[in-house]
PDB file of N, CA and C in Angstrom:
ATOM      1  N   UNK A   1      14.387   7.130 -26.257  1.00  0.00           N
ATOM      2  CA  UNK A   1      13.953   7.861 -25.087  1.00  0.00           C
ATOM      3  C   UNK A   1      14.823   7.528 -23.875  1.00  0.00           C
ATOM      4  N   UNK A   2      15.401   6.176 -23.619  1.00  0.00           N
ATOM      5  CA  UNK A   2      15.824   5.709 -22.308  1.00  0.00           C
ATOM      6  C   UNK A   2      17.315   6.746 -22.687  1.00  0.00           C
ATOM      7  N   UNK A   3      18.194   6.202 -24.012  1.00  0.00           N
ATOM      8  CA  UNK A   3      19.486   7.414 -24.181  1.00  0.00           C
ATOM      9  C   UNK A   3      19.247   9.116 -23.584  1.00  0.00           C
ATOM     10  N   UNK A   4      18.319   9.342 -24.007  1.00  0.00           N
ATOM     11  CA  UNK A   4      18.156  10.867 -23.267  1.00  0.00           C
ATOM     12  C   UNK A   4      17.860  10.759 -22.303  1.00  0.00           C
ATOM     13  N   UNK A   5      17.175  10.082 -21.504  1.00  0.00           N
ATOM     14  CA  UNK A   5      16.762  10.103 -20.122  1.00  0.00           C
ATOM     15  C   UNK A   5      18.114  10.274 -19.329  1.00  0.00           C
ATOM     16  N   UNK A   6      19.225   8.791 -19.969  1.00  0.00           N
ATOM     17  CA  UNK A   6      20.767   8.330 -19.017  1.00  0.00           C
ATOM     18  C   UNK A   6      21.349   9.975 -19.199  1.00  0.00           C
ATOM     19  N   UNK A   7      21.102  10.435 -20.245  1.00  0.00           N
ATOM     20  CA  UNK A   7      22.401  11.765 -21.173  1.00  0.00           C
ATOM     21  C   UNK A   7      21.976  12.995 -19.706  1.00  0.00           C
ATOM     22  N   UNK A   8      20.570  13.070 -19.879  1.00  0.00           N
ATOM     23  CA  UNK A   8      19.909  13.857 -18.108  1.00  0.00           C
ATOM     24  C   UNK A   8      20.598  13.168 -16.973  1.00  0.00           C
ATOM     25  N   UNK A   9      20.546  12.307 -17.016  1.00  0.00           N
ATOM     26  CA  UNK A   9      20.968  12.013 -15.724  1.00  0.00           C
ATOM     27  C   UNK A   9      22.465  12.331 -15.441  1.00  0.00           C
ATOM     28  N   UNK A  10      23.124  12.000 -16.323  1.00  0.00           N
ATOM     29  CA  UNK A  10      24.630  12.194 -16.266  1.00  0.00           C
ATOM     30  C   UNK A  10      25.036  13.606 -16.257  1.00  0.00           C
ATOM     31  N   UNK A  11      24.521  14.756 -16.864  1.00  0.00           N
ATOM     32  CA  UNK A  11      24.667  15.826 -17.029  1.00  0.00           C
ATOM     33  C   UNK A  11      23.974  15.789 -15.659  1.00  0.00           C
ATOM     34  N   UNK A  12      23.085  16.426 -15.005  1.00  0.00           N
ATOM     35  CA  UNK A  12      23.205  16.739 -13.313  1.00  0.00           C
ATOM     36  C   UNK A  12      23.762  16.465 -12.730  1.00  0.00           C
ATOM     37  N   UNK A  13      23.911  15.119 -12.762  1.00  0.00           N
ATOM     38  CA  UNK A  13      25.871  14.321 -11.949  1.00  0.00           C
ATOM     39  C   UNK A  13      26.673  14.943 -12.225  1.00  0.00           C
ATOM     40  N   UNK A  14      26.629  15.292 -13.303  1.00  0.00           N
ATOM     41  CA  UNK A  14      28.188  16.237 -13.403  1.00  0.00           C
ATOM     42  C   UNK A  14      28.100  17.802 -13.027  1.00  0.00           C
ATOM     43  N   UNK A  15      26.811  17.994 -13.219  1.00  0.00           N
ATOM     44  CA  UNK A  15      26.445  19.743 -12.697  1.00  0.00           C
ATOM     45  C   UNK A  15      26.702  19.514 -11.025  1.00  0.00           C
ATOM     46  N   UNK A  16      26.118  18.497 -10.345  1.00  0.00           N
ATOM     47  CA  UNK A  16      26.756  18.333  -9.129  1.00  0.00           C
ATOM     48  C   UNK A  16      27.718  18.348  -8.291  1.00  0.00           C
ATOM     49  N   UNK A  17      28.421  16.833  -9.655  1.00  0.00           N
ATOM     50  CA  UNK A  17      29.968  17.116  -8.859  1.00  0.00           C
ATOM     51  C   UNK A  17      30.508  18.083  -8.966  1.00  0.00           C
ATOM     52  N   UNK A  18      30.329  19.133 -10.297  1.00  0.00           N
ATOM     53  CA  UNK A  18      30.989  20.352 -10.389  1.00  0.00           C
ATOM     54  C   UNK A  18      30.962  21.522  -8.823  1.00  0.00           C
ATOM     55  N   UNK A  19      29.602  21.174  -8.845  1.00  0.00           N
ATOM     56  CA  UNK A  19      29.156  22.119  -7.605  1.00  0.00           C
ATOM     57  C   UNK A  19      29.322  21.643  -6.123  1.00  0.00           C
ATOM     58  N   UNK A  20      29.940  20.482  -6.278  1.00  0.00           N
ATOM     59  CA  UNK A  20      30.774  19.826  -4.695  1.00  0.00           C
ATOM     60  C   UNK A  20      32.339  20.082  -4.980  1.00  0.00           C
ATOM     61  N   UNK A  21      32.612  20.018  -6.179  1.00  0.00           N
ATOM     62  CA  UNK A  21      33.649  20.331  -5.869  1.00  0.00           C
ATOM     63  C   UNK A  21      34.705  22.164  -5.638  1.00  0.00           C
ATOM     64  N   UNK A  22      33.630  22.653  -6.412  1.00  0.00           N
ATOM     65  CA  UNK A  22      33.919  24.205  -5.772  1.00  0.00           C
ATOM     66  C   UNK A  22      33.448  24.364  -4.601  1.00  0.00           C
ATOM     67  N   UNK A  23      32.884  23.545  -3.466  1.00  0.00           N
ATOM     68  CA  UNK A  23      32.171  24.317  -2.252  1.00  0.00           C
ATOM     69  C   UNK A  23      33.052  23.266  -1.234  1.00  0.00           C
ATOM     70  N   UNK A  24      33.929  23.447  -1.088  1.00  0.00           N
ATOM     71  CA  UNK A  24      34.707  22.343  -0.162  1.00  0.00           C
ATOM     72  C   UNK A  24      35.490  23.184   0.803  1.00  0.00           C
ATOM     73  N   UNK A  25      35.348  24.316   0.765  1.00  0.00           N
ATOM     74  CA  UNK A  25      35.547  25.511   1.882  1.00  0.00           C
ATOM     75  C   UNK A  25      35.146  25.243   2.961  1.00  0.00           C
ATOM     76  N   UNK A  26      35.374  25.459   4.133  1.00  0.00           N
ATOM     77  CA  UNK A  26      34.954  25.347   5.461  1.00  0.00           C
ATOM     78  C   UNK A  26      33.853  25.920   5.933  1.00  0.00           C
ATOM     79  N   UNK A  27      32.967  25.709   6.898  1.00  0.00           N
ATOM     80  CA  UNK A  27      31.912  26.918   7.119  1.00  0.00           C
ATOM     81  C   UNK A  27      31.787  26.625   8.822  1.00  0.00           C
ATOM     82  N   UNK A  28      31.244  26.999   9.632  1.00  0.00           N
ATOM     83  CA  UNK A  28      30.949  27.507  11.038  1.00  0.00           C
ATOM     84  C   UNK A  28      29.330  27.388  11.305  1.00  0.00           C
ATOM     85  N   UNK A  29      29.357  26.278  11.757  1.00  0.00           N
ATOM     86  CA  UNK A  29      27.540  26.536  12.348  1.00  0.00           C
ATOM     87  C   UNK A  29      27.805  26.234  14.199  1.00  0.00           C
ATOM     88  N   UNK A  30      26.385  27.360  14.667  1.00  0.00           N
ATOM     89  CA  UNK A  30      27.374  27.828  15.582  1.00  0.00           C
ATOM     90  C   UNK A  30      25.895  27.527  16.090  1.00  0.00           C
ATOM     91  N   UNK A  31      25.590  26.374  17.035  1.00  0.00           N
ATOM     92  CA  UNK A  31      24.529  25.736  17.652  1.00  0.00           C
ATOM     93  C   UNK A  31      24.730  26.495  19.007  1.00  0.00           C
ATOM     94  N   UNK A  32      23.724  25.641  19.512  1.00  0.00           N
ATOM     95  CA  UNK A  32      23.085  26.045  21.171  1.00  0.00           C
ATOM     96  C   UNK A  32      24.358  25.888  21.739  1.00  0.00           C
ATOM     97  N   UNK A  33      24.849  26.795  23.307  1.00  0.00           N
ATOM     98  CA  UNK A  33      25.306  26.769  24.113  1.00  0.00           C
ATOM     99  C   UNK A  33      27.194  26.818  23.510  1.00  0.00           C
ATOM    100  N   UNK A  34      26.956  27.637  22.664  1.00  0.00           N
ATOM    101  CA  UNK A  34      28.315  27.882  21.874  1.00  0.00           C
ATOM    102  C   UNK A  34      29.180  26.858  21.857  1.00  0.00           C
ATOM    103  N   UNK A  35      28.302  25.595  20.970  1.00  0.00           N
ATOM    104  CA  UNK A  35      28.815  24.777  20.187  1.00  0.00           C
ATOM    105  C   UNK A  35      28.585  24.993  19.123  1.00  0.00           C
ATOM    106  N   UNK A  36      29.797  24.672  18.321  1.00  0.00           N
ATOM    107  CA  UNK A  36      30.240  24.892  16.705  1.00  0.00           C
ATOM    108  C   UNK A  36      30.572  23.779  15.962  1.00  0.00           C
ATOM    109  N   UNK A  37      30.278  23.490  14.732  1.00  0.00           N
ATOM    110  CA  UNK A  37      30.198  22.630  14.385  1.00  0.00           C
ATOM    111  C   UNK A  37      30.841  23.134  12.625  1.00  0.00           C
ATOM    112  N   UNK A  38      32.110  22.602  12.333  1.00  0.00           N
ATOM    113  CA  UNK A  38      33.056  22.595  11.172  1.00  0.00           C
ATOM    114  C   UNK A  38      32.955  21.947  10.155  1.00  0.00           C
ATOM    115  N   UNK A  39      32.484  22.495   9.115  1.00  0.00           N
ATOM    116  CA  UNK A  39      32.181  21.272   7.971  1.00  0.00           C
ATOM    117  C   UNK A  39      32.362  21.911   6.599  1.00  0.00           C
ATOM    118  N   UNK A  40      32.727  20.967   5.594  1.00  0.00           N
ATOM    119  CA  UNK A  40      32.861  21.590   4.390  1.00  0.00           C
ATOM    120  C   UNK A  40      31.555  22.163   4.162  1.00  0.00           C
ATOM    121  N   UNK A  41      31.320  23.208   2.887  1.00  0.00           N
ATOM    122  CA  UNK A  41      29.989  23.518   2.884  1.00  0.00           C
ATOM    123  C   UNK A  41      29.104  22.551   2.099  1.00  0.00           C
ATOM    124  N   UNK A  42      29.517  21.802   1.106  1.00  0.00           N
ATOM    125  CA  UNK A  42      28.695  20.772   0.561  1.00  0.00           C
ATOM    126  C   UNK A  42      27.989  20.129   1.749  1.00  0.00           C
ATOM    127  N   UNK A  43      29.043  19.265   2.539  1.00  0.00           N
ATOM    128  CA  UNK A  43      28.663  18.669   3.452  1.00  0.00           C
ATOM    129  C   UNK A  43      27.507  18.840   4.334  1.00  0.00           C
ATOM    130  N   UNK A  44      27.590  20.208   4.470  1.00  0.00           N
ATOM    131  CA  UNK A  44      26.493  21.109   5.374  1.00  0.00           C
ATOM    132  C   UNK A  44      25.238  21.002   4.260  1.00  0.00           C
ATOM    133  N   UNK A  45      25.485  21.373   3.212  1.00  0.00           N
ATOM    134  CA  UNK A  45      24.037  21.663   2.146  1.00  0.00           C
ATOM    135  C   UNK A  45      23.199  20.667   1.977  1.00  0.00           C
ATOM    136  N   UNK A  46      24.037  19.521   2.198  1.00  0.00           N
ATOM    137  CA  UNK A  46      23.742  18.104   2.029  1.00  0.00           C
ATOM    138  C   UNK A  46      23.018  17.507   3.015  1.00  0.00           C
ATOM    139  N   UNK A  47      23.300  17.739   3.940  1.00  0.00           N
ATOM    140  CA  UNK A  47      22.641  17.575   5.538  1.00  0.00           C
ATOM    141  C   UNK A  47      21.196  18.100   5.294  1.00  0.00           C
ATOM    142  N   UNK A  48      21.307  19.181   5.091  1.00  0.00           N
ATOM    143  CA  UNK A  48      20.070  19.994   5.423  1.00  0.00           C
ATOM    144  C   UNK A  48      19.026  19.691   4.312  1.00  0.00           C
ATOM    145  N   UNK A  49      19.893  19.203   3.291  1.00  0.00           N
ATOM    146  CA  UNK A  49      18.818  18.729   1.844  1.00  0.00           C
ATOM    147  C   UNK A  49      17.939  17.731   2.624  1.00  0.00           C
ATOM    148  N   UNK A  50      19.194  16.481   2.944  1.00  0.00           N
ATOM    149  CA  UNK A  50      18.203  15.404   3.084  1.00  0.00           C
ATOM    150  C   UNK A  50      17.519  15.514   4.335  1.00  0.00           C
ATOM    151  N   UNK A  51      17.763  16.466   5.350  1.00  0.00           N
ATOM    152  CA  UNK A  51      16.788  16.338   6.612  1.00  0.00           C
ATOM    153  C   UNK A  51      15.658  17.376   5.800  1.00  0.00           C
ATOM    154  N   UNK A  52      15.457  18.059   5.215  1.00  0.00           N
ATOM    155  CA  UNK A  52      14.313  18.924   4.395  1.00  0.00           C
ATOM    156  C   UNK A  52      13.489  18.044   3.626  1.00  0.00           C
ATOM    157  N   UNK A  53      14.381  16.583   2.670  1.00  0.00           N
ATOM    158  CA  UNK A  53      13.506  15.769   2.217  1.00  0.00           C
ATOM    159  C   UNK A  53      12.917  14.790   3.448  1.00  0.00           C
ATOM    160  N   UNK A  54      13.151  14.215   4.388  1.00  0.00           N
ATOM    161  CA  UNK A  54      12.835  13.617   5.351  1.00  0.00           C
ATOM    162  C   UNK A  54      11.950  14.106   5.714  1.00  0.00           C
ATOM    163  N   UNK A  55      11.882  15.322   6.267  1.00  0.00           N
ATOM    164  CA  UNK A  55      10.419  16.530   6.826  1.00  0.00           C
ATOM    165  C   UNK A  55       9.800  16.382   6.146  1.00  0.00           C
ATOM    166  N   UNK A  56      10.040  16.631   4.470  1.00  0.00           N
ATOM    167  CA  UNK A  56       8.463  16.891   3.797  1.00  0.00           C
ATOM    168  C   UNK A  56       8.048  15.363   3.220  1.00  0.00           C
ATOM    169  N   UNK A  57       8.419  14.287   3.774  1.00  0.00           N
ATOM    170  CA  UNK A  57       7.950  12.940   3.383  1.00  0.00           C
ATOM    171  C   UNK A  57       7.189  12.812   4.873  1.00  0.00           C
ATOM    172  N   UNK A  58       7.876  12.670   6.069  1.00  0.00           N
ATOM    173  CA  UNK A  58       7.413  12.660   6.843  1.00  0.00           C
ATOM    174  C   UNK A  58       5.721  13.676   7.277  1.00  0.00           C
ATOM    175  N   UNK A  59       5.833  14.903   6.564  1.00  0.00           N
ATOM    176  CA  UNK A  59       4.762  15.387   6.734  1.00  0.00           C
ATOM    177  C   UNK A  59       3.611  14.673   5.570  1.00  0.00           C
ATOM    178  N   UNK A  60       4.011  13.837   4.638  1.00  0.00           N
ATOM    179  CA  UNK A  60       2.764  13.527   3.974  1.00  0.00           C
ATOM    180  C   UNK A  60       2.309  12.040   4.904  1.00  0.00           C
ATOM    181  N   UNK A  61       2.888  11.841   5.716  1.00  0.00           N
ATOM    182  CA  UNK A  61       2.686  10.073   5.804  1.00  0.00           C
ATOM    183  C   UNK A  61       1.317   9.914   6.214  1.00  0.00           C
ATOM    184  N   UNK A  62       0.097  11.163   6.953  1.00  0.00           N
ATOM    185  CA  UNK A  62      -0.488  11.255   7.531  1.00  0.00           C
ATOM    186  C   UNK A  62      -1.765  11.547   6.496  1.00  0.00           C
ATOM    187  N   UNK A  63      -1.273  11.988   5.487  1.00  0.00           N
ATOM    188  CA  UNK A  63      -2.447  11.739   4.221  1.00  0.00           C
ATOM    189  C   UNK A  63      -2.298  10.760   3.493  1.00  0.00           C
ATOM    190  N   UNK A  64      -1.135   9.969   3.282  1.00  0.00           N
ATOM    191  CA  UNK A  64      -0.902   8.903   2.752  1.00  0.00           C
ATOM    192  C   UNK A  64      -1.598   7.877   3.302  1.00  0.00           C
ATOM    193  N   UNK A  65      -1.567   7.710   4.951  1.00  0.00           N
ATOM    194  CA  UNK A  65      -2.461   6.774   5.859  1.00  0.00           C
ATOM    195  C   UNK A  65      -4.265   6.798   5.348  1.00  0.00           C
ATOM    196  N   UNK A  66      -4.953   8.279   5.114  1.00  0.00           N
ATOM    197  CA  UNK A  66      -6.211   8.539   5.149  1.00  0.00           C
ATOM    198  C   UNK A  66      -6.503   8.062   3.778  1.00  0.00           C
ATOM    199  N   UNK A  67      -5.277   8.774   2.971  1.00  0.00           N
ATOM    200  CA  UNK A  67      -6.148   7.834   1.565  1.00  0.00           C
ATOM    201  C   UNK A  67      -5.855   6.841   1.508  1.00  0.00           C
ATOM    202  N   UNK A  68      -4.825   5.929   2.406  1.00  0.00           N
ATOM    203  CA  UNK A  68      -5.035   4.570   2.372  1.00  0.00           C
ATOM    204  C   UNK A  68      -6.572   3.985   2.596  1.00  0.00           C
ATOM    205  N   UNK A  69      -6.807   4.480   3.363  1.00  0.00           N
ATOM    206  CA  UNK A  69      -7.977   4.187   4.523  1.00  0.00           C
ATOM    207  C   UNK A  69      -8.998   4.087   3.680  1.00  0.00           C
ATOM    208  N   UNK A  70      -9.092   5.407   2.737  1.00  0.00           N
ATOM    209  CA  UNK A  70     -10.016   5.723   2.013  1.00  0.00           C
ATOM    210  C   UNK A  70     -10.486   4.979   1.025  1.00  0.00           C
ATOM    211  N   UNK A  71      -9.124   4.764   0.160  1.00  0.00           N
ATOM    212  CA  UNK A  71      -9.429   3.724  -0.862  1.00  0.00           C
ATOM    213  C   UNK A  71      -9.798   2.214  -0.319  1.00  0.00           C
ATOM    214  N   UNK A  72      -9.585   1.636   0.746  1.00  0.00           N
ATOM    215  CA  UNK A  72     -10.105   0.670   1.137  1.00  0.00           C
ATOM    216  C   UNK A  72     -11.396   0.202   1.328  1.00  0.00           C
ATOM    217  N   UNK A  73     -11.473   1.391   2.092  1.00  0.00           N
ATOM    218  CA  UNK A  73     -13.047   1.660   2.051  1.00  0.00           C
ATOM    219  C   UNK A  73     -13.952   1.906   0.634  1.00  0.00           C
ATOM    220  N   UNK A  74     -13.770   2.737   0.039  1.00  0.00           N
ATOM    221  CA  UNK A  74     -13.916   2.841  -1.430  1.00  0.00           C
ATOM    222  C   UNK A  74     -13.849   1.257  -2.425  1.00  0.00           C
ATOM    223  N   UNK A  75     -13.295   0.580  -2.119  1.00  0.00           N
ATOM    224  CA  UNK A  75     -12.662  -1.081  -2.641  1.00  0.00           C
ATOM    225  C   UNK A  75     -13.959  -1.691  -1.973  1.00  0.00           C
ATOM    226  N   UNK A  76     -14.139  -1.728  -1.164  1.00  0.00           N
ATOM    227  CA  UNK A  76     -15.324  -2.670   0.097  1.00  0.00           C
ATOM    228  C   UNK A  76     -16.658  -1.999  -0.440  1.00  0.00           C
ATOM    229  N   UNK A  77     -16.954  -1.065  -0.881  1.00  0.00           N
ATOM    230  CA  UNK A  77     -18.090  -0.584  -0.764  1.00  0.00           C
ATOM    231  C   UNK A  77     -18.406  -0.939  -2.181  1.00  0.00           C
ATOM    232  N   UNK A  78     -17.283  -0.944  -3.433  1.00  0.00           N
ATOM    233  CA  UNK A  78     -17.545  -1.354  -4.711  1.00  0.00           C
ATOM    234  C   UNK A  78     -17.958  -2.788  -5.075  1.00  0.00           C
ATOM    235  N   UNK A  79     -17.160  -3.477  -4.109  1.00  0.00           N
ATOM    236  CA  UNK A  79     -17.414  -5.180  -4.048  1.00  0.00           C
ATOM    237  C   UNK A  79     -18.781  -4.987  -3.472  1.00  0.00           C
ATOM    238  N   UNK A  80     -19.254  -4.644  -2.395  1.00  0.00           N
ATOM    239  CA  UNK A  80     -20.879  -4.821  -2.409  1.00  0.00           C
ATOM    240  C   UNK A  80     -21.968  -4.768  -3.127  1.00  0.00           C
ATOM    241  N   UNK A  81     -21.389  -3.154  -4.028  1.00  0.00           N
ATOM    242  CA  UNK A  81     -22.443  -2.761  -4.981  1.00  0.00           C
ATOM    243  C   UNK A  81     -22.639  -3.854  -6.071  1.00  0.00           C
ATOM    244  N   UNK A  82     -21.251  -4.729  -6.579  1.00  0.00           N
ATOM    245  CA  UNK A  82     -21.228  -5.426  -7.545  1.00  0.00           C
ATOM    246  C   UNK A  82     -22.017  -6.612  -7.182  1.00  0.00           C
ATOM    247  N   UNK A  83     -21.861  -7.347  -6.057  1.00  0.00           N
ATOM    248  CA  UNK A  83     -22.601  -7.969  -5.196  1.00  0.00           C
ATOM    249  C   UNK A  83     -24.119  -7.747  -5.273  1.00  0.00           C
ATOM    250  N   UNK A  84     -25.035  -6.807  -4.920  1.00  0.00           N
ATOM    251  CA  UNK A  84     -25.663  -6.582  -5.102  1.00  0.00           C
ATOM    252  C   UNK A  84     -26.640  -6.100  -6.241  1.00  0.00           C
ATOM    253  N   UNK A  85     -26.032  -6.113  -7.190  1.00  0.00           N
ATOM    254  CA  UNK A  85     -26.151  -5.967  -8.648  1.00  0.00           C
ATOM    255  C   UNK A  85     -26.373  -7.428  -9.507  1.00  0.00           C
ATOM    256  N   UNK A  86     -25.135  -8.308  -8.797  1.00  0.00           N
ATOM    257  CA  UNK A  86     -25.212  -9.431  -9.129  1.00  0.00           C
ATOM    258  C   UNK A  86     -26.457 -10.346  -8.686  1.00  0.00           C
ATOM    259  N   UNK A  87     -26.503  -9.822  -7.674  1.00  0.00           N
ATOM    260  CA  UNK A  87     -27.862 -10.808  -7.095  1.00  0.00           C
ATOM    261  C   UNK A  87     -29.378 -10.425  -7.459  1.00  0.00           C
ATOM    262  N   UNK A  88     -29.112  -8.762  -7.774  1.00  0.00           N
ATOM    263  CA  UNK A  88     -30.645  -8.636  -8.790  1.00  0.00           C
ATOM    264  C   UNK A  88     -30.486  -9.106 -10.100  1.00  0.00           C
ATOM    265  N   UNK A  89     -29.575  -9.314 -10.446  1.00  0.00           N
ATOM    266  CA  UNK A  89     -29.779  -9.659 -12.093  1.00  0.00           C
ATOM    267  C   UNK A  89     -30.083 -11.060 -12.119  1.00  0.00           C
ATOM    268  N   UNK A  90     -29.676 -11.731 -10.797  1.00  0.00           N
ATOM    269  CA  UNK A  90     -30.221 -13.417 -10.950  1.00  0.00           C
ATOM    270  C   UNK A  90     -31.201 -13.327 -10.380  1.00  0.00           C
ATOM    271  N   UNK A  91     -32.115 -12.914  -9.563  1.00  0.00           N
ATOM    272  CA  UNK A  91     -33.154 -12.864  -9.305  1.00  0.00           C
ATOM    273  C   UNK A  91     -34.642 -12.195 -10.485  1.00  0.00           C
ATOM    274  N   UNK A  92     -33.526 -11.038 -11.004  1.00  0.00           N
ATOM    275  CA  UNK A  92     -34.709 -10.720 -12.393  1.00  0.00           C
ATOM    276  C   UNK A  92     -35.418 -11.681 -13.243  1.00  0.00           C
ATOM    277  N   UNK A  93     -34.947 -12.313 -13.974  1.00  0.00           N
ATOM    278  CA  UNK A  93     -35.407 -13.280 -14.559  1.00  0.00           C
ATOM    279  C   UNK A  93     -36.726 -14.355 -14.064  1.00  0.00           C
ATOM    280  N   UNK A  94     -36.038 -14.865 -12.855  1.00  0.00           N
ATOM    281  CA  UNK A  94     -37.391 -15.319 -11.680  1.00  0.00           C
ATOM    282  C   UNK A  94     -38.313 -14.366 -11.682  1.00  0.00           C
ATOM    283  N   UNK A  95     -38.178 -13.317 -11.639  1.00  0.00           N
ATOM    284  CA  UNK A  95     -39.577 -12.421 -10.735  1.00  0.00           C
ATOM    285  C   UNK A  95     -40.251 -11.879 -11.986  1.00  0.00           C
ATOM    286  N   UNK A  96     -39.440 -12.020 -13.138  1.00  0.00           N
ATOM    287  CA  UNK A  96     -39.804 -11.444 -14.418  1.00  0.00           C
ATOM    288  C   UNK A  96     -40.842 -12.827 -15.395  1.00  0.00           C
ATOM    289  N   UNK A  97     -40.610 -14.253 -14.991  1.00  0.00           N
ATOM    290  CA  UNK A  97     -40.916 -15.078 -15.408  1.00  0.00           C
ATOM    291  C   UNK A  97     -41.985 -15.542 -14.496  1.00  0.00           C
ATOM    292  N   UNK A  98     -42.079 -15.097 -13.308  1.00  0.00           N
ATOM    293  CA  UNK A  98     -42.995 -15.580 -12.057  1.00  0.00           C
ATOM    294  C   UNK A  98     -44.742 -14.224 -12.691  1.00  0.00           C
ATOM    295  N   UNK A  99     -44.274 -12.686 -13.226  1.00  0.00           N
ATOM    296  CA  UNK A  99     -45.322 -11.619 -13.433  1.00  0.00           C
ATOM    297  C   UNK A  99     -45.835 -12.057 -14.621  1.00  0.00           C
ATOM    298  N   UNK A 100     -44.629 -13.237 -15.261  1.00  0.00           N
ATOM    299  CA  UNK A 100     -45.501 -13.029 -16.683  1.00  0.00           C
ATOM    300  C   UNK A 100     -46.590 -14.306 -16.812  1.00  0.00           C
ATOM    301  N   UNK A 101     -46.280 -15.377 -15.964  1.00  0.00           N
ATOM    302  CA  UNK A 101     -47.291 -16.519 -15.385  1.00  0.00           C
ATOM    303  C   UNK A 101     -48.778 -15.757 -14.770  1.00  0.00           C
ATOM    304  N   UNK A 102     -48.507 -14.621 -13.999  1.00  0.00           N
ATOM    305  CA  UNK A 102     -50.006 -14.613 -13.080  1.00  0.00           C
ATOM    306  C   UNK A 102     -50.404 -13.570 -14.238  1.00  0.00           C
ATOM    307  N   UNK A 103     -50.402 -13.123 -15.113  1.00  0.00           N
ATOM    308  CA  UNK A 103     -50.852 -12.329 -15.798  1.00  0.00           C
ATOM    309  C   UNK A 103     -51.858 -12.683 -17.355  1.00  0.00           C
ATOM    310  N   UNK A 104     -52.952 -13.192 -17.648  1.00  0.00           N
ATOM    311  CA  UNK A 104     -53.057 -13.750 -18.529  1.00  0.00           C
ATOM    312  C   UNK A 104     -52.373 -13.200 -19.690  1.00  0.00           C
ATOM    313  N   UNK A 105     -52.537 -13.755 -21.105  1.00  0.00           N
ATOM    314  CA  UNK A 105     -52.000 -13.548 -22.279  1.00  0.00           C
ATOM    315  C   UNK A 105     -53.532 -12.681 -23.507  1.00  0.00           C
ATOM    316  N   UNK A 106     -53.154 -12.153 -23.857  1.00  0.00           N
ATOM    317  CA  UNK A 106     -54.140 -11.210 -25.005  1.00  0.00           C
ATOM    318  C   UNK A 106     -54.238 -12.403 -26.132  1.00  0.00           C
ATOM    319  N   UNK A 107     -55.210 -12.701 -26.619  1.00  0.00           N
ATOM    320  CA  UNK A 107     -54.995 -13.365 -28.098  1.00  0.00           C
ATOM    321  C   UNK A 107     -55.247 -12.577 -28.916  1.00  0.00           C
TER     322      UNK A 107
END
């Protein structure tokens, strides 16, 4: 499994470099206040990839925080229940051995 995984990986590396190396043409981005800005086009595609991955990481960080939050909370509330579970089951026995004392016995 790990051989096919590397054989994927290497084959997109190479579908890549293939595809950087045909796009090395010049291109024109033509910003605010007629500034221009000259760049191969990879270069440019590349830019905009990783500021597109940056945005959409940056837009999760804010649910990432809540279900942090969440599961914490979720963690705290399980330790109680267990807690509290724990402490009736040691107490059963007492209160179960205390009903069967005041209760006489049938012969």
């Amino acid at each position: 499994m790990t051989a096919i995984i590397w054989i994927l990986r290497f084959v997109v590396f190479a579908v890549l470099i293939l595809f950087a190396i045909q796009n090395t043409e010049l291109v024109n981005l033509k910003l605010a206040a007629d500034y221009q800005w000259e760049a191969p086009l990879v270069v440019v595609l590349l830019i905009f990839f990783a500021a597109g991955t940056f945005l959409g990481m940056l837009a999760l960080v804010g649910k990432l925080y809540r279900q942090g939050r969440e599961i914490t909370r979720l963690k705290r509330e399980l330790e109680r229940a267990e807690m509290a579970r724990v402490e009736s089951l040691l107490h059963a026995p007492a209160a179960a051995a205390a009903t069967d004392m005041d209760t006489p016995a049938h012969a």
